[in-house]
Protein backbone atom coordinates (compact mmCIF):
# COMPACT_ATOMS: atom_id res chain seq x y z
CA UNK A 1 145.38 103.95 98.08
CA UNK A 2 145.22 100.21 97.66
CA UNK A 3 142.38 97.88 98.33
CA UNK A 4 143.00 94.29 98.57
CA UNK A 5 139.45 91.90 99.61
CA UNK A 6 141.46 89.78 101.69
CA UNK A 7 141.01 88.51 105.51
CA UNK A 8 141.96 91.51 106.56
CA UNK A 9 139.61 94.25 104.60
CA UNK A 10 136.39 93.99 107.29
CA UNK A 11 138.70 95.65 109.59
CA UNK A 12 139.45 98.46 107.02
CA UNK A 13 136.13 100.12 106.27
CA UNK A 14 136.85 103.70 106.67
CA UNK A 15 139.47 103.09 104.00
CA UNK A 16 137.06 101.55 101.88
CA UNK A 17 134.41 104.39 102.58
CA UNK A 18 137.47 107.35 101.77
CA UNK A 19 137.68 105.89 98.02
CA UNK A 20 134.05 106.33 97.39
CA UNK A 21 132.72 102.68 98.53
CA UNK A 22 129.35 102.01 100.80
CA UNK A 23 131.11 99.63 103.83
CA UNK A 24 128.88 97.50 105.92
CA UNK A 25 127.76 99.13 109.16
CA UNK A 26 127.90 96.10 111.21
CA UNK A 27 130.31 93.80 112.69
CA UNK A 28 131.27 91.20 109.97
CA UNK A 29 133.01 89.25 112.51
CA UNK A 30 130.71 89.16 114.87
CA UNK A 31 127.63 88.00 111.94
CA UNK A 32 129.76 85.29 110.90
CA UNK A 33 130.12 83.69 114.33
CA UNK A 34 126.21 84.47 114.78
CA UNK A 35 125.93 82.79 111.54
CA UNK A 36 128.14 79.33 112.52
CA UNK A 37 126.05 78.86 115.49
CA UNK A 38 122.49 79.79 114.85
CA UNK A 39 122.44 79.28 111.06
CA UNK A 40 119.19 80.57 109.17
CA UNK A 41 119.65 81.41 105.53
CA UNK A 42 121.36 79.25 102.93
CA UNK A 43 121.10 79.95 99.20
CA UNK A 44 121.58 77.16 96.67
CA UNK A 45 123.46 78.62 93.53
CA UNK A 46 126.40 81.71 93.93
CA UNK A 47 125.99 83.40 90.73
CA UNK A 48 125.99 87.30 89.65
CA UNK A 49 122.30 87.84 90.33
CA UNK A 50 122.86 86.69 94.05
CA UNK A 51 125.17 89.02 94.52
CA UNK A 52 123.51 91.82 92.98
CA UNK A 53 119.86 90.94 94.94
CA UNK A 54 119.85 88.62 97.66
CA UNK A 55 123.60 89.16 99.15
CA UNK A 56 122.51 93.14 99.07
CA UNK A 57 119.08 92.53 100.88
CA UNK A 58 120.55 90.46 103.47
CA UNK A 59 123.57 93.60 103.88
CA UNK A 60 120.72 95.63 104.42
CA UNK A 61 119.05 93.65 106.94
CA UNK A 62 122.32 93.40 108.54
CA UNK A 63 122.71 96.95 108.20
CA UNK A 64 119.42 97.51 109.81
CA UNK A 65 120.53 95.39 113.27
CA UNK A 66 119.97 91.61 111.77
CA UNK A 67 122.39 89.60 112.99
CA UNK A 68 123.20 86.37 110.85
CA UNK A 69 124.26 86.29 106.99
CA UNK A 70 124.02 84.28 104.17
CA UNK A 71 125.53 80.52 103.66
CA UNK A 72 126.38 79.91 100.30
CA UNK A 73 126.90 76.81 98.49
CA UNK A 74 127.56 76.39 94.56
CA UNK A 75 126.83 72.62 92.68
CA UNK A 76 128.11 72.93 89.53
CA UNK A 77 131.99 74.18 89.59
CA UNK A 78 134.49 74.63 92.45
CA UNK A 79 135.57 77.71 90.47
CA UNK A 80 132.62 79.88 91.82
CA UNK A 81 133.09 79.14 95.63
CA UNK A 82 136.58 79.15 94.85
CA UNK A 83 136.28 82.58 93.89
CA UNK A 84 134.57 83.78 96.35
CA UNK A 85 136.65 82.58 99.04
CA UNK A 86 139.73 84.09 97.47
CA UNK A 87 138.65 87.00 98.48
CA UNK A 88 137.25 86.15 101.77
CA UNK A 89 133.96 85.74 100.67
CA UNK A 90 133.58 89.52 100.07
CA UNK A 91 132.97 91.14 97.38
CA UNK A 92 131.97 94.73 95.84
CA UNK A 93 128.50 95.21 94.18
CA UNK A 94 128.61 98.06 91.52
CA UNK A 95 125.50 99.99 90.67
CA UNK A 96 125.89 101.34 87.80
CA UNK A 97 123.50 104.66 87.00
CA UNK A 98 121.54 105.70 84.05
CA UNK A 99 123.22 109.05 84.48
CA UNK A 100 126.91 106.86 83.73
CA UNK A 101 128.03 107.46 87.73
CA UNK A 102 129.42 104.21 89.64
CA UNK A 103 128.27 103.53 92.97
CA UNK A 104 130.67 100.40 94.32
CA UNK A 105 129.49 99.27 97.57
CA UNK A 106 131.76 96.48 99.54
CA UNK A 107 129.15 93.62 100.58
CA UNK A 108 129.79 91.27 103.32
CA UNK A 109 126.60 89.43 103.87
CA UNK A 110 128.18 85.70 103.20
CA UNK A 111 128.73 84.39 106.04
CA UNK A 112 130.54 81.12 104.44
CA UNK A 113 130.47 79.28 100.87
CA UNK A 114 130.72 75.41 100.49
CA UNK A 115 130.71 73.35 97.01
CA UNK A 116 128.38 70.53 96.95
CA UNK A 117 130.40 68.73 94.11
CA UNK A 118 130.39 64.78 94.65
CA UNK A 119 133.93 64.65 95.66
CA UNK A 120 133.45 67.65 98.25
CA UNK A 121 133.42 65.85 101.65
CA UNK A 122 133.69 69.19 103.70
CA UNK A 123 130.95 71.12 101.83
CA UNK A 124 128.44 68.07 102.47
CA UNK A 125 129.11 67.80 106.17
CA UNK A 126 128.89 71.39 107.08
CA UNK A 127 125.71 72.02 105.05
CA UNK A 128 124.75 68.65 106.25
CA UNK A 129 125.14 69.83 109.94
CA UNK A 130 123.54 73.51 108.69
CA UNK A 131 120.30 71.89 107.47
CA UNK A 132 120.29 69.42 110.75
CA UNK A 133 120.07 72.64 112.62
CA UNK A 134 116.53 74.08 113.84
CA UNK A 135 117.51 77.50 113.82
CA UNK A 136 117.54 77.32 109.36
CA UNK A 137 114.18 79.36 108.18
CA UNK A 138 114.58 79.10 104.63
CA UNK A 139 116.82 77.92 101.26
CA UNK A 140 116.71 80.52 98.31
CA UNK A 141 117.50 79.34 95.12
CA UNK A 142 118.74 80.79 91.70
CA UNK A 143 119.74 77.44 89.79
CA UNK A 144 117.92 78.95 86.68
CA UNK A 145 114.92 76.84 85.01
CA UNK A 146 117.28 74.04 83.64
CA UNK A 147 118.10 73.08 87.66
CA UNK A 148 114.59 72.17 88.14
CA UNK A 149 115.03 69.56 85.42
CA UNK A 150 115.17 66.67 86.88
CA UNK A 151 117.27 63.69 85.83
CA UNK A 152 116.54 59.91 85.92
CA UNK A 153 120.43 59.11 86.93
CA UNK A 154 120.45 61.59 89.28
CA UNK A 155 117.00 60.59 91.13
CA UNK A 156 117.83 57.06 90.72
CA UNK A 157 121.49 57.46 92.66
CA UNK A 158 119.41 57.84 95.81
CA UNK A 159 120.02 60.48 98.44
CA UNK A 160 123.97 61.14 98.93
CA UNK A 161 126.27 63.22 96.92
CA UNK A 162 124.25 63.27 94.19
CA UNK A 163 124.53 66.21 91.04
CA UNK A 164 121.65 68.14 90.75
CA UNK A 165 120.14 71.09 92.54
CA UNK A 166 116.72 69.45 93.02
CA UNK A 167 118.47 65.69 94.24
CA UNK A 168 120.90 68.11 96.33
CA UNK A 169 118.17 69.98 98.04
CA UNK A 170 116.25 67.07 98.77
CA UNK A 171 119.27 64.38 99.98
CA UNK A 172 120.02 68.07 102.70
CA UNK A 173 116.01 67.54 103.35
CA UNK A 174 116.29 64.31 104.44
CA UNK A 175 119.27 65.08 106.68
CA UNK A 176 116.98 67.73 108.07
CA UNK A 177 113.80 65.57 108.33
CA UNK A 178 115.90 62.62 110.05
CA UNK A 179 117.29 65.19 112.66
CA UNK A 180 114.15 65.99 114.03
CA UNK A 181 111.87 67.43 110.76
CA UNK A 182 112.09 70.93 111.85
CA UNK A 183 110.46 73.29 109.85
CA UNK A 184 111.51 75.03 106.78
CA UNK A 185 110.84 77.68 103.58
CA UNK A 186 111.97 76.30 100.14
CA UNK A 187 111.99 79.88 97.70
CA UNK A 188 112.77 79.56 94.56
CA UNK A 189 114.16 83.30 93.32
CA UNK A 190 114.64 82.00 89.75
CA UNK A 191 113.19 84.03 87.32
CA UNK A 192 109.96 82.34 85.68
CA UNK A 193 106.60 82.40 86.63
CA UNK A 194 105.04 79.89 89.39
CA UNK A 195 108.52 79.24 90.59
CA UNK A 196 106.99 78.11 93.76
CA UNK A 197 104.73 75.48 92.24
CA UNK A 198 107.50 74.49 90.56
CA UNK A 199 109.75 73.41 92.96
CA UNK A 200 107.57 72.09 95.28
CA UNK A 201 106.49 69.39 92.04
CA UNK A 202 110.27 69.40 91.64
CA UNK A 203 111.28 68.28 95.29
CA UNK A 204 108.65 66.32 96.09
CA UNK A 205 108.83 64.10 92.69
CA UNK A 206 112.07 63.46 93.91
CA UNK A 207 111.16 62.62 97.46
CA UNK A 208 108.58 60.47 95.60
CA UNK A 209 110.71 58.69 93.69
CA UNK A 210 113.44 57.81 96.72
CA UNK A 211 110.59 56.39 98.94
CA UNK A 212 108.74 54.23 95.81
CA UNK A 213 112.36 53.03 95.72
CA UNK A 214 113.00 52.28 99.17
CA UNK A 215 115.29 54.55 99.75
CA UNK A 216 113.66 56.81 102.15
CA UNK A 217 111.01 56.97 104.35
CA UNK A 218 107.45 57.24 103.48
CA UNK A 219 107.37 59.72 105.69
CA UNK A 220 109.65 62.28 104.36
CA UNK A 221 107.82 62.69 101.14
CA UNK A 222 105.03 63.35 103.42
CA UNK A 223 106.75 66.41 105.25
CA UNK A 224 107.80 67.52 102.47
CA UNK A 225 104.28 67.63 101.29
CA UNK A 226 102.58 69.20 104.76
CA UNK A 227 102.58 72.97 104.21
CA UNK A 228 102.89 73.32 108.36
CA UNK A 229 106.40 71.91 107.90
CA UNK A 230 107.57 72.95 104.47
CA UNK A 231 106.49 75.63 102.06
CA UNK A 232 107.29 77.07 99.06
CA UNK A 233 106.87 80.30 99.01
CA UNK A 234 106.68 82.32 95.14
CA UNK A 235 108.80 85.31 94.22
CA UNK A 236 108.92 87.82 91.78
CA UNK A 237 112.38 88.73 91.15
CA UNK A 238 113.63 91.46 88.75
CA UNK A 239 117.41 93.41 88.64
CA UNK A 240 119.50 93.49 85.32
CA UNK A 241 122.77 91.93 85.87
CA UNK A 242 124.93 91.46 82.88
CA UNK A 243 128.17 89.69 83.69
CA UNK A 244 131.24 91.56 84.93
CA UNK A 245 132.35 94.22 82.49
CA UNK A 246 135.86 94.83 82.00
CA UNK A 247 135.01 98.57 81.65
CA UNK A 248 133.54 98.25 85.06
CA UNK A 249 136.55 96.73 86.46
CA UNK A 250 138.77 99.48 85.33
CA UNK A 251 136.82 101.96 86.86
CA UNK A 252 137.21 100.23 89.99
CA UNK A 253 141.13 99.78 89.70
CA UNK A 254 140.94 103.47 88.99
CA UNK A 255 139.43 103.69 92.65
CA UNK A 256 141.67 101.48 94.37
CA UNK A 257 140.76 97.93 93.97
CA UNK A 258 143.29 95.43 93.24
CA UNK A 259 140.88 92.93 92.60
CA UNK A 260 139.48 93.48 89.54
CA UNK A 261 141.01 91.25 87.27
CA UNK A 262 137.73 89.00 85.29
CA UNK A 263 138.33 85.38 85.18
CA UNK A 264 136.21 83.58 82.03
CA UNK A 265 135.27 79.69 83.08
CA UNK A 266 136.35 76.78 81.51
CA UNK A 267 132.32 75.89 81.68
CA UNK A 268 131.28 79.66 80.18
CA UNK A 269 130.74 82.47 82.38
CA UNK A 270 133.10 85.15 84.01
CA UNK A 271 134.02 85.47 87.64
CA UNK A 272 135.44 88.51 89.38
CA UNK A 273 135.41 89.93 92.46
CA UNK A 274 132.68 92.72 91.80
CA UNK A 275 129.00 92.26 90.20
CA UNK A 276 127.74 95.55 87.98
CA UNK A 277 124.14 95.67 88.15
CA UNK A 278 121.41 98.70 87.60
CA UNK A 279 119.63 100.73 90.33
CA UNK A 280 116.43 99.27 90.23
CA UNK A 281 115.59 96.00 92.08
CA UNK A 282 112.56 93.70 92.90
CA UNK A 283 112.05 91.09 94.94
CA UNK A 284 108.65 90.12 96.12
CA UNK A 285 108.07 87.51 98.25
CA UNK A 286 104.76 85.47 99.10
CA UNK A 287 105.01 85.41 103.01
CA UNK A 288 104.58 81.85 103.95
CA UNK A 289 107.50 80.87 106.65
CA UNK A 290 106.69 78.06 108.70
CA UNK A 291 109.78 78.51 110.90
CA UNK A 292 109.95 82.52 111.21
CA UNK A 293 112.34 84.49 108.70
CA UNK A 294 114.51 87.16 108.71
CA UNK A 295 113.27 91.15 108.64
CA UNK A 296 112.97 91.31 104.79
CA UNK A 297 110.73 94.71 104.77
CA UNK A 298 114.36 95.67 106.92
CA UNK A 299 115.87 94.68 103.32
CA UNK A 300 113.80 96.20 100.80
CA UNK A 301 111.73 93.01 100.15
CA UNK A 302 107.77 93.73 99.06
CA UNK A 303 105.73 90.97 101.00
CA UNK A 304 102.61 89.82 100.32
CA UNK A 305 100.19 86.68 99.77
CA UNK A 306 100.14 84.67 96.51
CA UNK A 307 98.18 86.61 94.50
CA UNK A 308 99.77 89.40 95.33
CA UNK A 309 103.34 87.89 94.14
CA UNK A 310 101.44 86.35 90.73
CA UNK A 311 99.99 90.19 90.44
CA UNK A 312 103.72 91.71 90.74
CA UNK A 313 105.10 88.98 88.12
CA UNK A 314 102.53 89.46 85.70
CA UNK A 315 102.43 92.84 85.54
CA UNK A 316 106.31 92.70 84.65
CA UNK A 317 106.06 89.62 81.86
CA UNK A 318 103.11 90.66 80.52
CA UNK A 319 102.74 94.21 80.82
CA UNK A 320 105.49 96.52 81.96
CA UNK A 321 108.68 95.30 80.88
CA UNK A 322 109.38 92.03 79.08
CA UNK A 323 106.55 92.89 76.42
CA UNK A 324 108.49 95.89 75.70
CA UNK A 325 111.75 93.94 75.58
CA UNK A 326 110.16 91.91 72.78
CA UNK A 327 108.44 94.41 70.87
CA UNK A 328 111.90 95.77 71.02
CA UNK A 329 113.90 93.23 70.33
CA UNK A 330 112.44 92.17 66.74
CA UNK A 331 112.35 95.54 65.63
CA UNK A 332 115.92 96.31 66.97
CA UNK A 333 117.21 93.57 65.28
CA UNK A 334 116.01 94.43 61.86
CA UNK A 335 117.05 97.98 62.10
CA UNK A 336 120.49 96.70 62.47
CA UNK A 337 119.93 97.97 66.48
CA UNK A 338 123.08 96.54 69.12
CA UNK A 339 122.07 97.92 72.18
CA UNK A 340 118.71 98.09 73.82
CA UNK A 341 120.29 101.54 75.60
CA UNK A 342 120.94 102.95 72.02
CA UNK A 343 117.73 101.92 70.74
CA UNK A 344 115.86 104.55 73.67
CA UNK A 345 117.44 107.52 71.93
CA UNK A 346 115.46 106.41 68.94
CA UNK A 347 111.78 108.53 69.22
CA UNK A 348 109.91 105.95 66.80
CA UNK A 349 111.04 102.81 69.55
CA UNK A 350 110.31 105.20 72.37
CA UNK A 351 107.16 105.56 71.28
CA UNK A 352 106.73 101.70 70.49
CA UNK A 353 107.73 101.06 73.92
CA UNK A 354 105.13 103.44 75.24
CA UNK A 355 102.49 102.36 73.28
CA UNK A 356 102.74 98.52 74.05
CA UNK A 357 103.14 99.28 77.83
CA UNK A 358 101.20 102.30 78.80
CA UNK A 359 98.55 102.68 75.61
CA UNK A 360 97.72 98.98 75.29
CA UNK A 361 99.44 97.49 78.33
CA UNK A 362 98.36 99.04 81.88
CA UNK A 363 94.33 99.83 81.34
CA UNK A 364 94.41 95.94 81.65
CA UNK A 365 97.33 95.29 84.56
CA UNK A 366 96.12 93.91 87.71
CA UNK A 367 98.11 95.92 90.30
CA UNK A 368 100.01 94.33 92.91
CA UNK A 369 99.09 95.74 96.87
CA UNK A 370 101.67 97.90 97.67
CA UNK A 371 103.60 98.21 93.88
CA UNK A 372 102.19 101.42 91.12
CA UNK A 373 102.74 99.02 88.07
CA UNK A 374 102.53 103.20 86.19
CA UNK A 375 105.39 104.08 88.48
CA UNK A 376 107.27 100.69 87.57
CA UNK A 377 106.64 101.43 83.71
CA UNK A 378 107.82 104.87 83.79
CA UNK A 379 110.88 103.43 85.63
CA UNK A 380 111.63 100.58 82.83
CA UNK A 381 111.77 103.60 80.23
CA UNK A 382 113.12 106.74 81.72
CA UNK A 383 115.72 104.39 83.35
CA UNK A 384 116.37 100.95 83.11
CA UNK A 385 116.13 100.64 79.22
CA UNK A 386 117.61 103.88 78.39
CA UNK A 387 120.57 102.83 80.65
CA UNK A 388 123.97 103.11 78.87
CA UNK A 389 126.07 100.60 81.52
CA UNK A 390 123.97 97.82 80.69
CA UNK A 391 125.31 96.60 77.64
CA UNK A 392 122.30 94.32 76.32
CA UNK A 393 121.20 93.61 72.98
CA UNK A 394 118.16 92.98 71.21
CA UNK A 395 119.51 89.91 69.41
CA UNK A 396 120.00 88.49 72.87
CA UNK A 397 116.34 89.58 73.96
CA UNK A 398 114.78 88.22 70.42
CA UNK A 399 116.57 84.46 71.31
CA UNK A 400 113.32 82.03 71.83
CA UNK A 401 110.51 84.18 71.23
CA UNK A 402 108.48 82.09 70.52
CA UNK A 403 108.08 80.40 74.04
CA UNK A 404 107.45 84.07 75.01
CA UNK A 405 105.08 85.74 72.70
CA UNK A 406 102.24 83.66 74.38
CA UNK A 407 103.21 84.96 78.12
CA UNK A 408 104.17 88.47 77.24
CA UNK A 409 101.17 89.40 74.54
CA UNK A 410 98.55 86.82 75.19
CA UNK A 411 97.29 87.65 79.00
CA UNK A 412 97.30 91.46 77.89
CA UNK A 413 95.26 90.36 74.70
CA UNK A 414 93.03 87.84 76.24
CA UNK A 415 92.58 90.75 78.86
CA UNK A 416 91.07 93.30 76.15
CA UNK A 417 89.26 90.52 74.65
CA UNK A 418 87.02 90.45 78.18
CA UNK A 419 87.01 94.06 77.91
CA UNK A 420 85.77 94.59 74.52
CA UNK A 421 88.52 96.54 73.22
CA UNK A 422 90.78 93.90 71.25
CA UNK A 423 90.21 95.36 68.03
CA UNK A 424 91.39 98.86 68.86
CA UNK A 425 94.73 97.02 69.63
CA UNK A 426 97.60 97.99 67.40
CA UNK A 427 100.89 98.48 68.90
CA UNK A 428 101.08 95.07 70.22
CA UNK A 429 99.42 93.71 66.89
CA UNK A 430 102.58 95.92 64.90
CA UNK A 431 104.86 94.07 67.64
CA UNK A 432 103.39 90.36 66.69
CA UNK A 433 103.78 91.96 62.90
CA UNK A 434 107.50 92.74 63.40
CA UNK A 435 108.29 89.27 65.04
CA UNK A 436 106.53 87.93 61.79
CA UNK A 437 108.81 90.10 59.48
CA UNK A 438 112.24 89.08 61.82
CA UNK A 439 111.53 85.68 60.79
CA UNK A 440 112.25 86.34 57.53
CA UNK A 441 115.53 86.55 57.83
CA UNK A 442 116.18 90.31 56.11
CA UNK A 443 117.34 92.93 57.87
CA UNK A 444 115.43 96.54 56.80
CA UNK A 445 117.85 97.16 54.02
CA UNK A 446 116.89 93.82 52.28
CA UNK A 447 120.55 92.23 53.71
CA UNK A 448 120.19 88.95 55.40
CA UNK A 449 120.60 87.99 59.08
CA UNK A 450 121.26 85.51 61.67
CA UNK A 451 118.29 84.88 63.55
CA UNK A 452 118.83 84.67 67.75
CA UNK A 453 118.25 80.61 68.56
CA UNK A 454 114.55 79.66 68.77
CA UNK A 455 113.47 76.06 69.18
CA UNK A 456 111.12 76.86 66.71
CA UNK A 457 112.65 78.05 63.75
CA UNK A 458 112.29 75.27 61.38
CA UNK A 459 108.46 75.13 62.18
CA UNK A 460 108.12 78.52 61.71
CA UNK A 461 110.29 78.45 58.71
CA UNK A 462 107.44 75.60 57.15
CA UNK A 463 104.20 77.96 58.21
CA UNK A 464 105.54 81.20 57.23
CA UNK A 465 106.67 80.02 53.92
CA UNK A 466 104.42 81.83 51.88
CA UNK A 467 105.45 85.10 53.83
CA UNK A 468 107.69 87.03 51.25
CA UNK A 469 109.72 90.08 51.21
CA UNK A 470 109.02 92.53 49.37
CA UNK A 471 105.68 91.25 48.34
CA UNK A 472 103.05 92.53 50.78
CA UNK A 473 99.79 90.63 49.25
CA UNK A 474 101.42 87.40 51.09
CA UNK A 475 100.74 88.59 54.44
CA UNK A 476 97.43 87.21 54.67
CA UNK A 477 99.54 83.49 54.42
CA UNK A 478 100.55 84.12 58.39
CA UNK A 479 96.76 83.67 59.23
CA UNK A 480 96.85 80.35 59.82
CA UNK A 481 99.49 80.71 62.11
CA UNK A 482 97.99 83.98 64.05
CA UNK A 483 95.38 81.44 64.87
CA UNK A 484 97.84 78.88 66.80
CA UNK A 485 96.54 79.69 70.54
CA UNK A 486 100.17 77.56 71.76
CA UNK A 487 102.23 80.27 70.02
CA UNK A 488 100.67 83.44 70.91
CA UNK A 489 98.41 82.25 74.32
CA UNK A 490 95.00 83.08 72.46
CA UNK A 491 93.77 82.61 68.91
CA UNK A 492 94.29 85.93 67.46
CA UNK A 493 92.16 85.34 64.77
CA UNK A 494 89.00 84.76 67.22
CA UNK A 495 90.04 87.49 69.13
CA UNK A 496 89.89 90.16 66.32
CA UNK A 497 93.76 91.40 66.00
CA UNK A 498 94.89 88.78 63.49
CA UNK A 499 93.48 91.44 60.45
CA UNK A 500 95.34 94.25 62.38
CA UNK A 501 98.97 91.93 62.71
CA UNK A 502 98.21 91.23 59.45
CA UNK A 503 97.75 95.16 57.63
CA UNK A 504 101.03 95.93 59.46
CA UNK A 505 102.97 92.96 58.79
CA UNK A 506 101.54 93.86 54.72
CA UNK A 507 103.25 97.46 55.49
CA UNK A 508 106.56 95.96 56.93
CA UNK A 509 106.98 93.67 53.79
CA UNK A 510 106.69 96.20 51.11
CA UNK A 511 110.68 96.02 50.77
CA UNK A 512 113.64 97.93 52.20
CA UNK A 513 113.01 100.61 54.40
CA UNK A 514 109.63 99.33 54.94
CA UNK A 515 109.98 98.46 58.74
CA UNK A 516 111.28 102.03 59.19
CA UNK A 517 108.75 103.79 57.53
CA UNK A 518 106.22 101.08 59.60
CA UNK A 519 107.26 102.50 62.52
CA UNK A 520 107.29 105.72 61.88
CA UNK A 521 103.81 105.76 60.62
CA UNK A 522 102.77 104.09 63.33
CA UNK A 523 104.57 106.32 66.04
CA UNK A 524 103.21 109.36 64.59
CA UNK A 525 99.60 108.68 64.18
């Protein structure tokens, strides 16, 4: 059987549902023209991770008797809306399983796609006329941390067809504001702390800016600045989504599709008409909606208050899964490690990754109402890392640690600090100790390596100097760095682990084999 995303596919779900696909179970037709009239949902930035999370809530919703979609527009290249419409703005979301099965599911929850590129006339009127309409509850964004970067060109053009997600945002704002100033939710679903605060300093600095300038209103800096008009609400937002695998796409042929060929972008990035993603997805939202919102519980969403969203993200940074990323990461990387799936076979990592989580990690988490961060850590390891169709890499993971040992070791250190316990610490401290030892530059067999990009390298390069391999008296020369509070998010030196980073890191350095025989030491104490 062959299955062609075209115009003509929403009227063909039982012949999707025969070759093994989920099919919506709700009038795609009938959403769209829903959609066109009373429009309520735009997201800002049509990537893989939308399509994974947000386009699969809002199919649940719809699933669940919801009746408008998603509008999607795209800022940076025509390519990505271009790609979605070529296929009718449908698409098929592939879960793939720890256990290797496939689970394709045909998604249909974008209503329309627009590009908001300078020279796109039609994309700025209809989002123009989308944002001028009361009915809109809320604008989701996933323009990664670089969007909210603001630039003095941009900000300076004035409201129009301006680059920029933030100058974007805020030029459809003003349409909105001048049409009446209906209310509004701005969420920011990028993934990084405080991505609420974030945007609201981001949109209103640009609001600011326009009416210092003169060239709008006082007053619309001001609405933008009344939380009973416009809010930004946080999120916590968590799904692995690499970028689509060819090996996914043949699997998918094998089923039917015709539309699996993987198209790589002249600006970096692929494009296809399926997203592969893993079983487990978060999104928790901070329920602050000045102008109503759809049924998110309908779509899996966990809703809370702030605290309850800045509970749920720091219990994944700092405690249940990007700590164990990191302590992974370093270590993978100098035991010559490609995969972070391969490196869950290993017992020794297992056991690192247990100990930094649930030994060290959770008798200091704050849990989240209505998350088990326990259940969530047994999830990362018996599933997520362990899972052989997401093909990630430590040397990947290890780029830029040093903007994360602060956030992913510090709260969990400063935490055991208050506690009294810091100085029983010691898989974390090994994990600091490895990071140490990766900055060396030699692997565990005494063979050199590229390090993953960090802004920091050179720095680090300069304080670690007297750090040498294979002679483990020099250890004690990464004190003064240990101490640096901006590095690791508390002065380990003060807090009573530096002496413990430092015995391992003496262990690690004794010369090949040494990080090996670390870690198992360690692991079977």
């Amino acid at each position: 059987m062959s299955l062609t995303l075209d115009a003509t596919a929403v009227d063909r779900p039982a012949e999707f549902e025969a070759a093994g696909f989920g099919v919506p179970r709700y009038d795609v037709r009938a959403m769209r023209a829903a959609t066109a009239e009373r429009p309520t949902w735009v997201h800002l930035g049509a990537g893989n991770f939308f399509r994974s999370l947000h386009a699969v809530v809002a199919q649940r919703m719809l699933d669940a008797g919801h009746d408008t979609g998603v509008i999607l527009a795209n800022l940076r290249d025509p390519a990505v809306v271009e790609n979605s419409r070529a296929t009718d703005d449908l698409f098929v979301n592939a879960v793939m399983r720890e256990d290797g099965s496939l689970e394709p599911t045909l998604i249909a929850s974008v209503a329309e796609s627009h590009h908001l590129g300078p020279d796109s006339e039609e994309g700025w009127e209809r989002l123009t006329a989308v944002f001028e309409n009361p009915s809109l509850q809320l604008v989701t964004l996933t323009v990664t941390e670089k969007g909210y970067l603001l630039s003095d060109g941009d900000v300076a053009h004035g409201p129009g067809r301006v680059r920029g997600a933030i100058p974007a945002l805020a030029t459809l704002l003003l349409a909105r504001f001048t049409a009446g100033a209906a209310p509004i939710a701005l969420v920011s679903t990028d993934n990084f702390s405080e991505n609420g605060e974030r945007l609201a300093s981001a949109v209103q600095a640009v609001a600011g800016a326009w009416a210092a300038a003169g060239q709008a209103p006082e007053a619309f800096a001001a609405y933008l600045a009344d939380p009973s008009a416009v809010t930004y609400p946080s999120t916590m937002v968590d799904r692995i989504t690499p970028a689509p695998s060819a090996a996914v796409g043949e699997r998918l042929a094998a089923l039917g599709l015709e539309t699996t060929r993987i198209h790589e972008r002249a600006s970096g990035g692929a494009l296809a008409a399926f997203s592969n993603t893993e079983a487990v997805s978060y999104l928790v939202l901070e329920d602050d909606f000045p102008n109503g919102r759809p049924p998110f519980e309908r779509g899996g969403v966990v809703l809370g208050d702030r605290e309850t969203v800045g509970r749920a993200d720091r219990m994944k940074v700092c405690t249940c899964l990007n700590p164990l990323h990191t302590a992974m990461a370093v270590t993978g990387c100098l035991l010559g490690f490609t995969r972070i799936a391969d490196m869950m076979t290993d017992s020794d990592i297992r056991r690192l990754v247990v100990g930094v989580g649930a030994v060290e990690g959770l008798p200091v988490v704050d849990a989240p109402a209505g998350m088990d961060p326990a259940a969530f850590l047994r999830e990362v390891i018996e599933k997520r890392l362990p899972n052989p169709g997401l093909p990630d890499a430590p040397q990947r993971i290890a780029s830029d640690t040093s903007q994360k040992v602060g956030i992913r070791f510090g709260e969990t250190i400063r935490r055991h600090v208050a506690a009294g316990s810091a100085q029983s610490l010691t898989w974390i401290p090994f994990a600091i100790a490895a990071w140490i030892r990766y900055l060396l530059a030699v692997d565990d067999q005494g063979a050199p390596f590229e390090r993953s990009p960090d802004p920091l390298l050179a720095q680090l390069d300069e304080r670690l100097s007297g750090v040498r391999f294979g002679e483990p008296r020099t250890a004690t020369a990464a004190r003064e760095l240990l101490a640096d509070a901006s590095v690791f998010g508390v002065d380990l030196v003060e807090a009573g682990v530096a002496n413990t980073v430092i015995a391992h890191l003496s262990t690690l350095l004794h010369g090949p084999g040494a990080v090996r025989s670390g870690l198992y030491a360690l692991a079977h104490s």
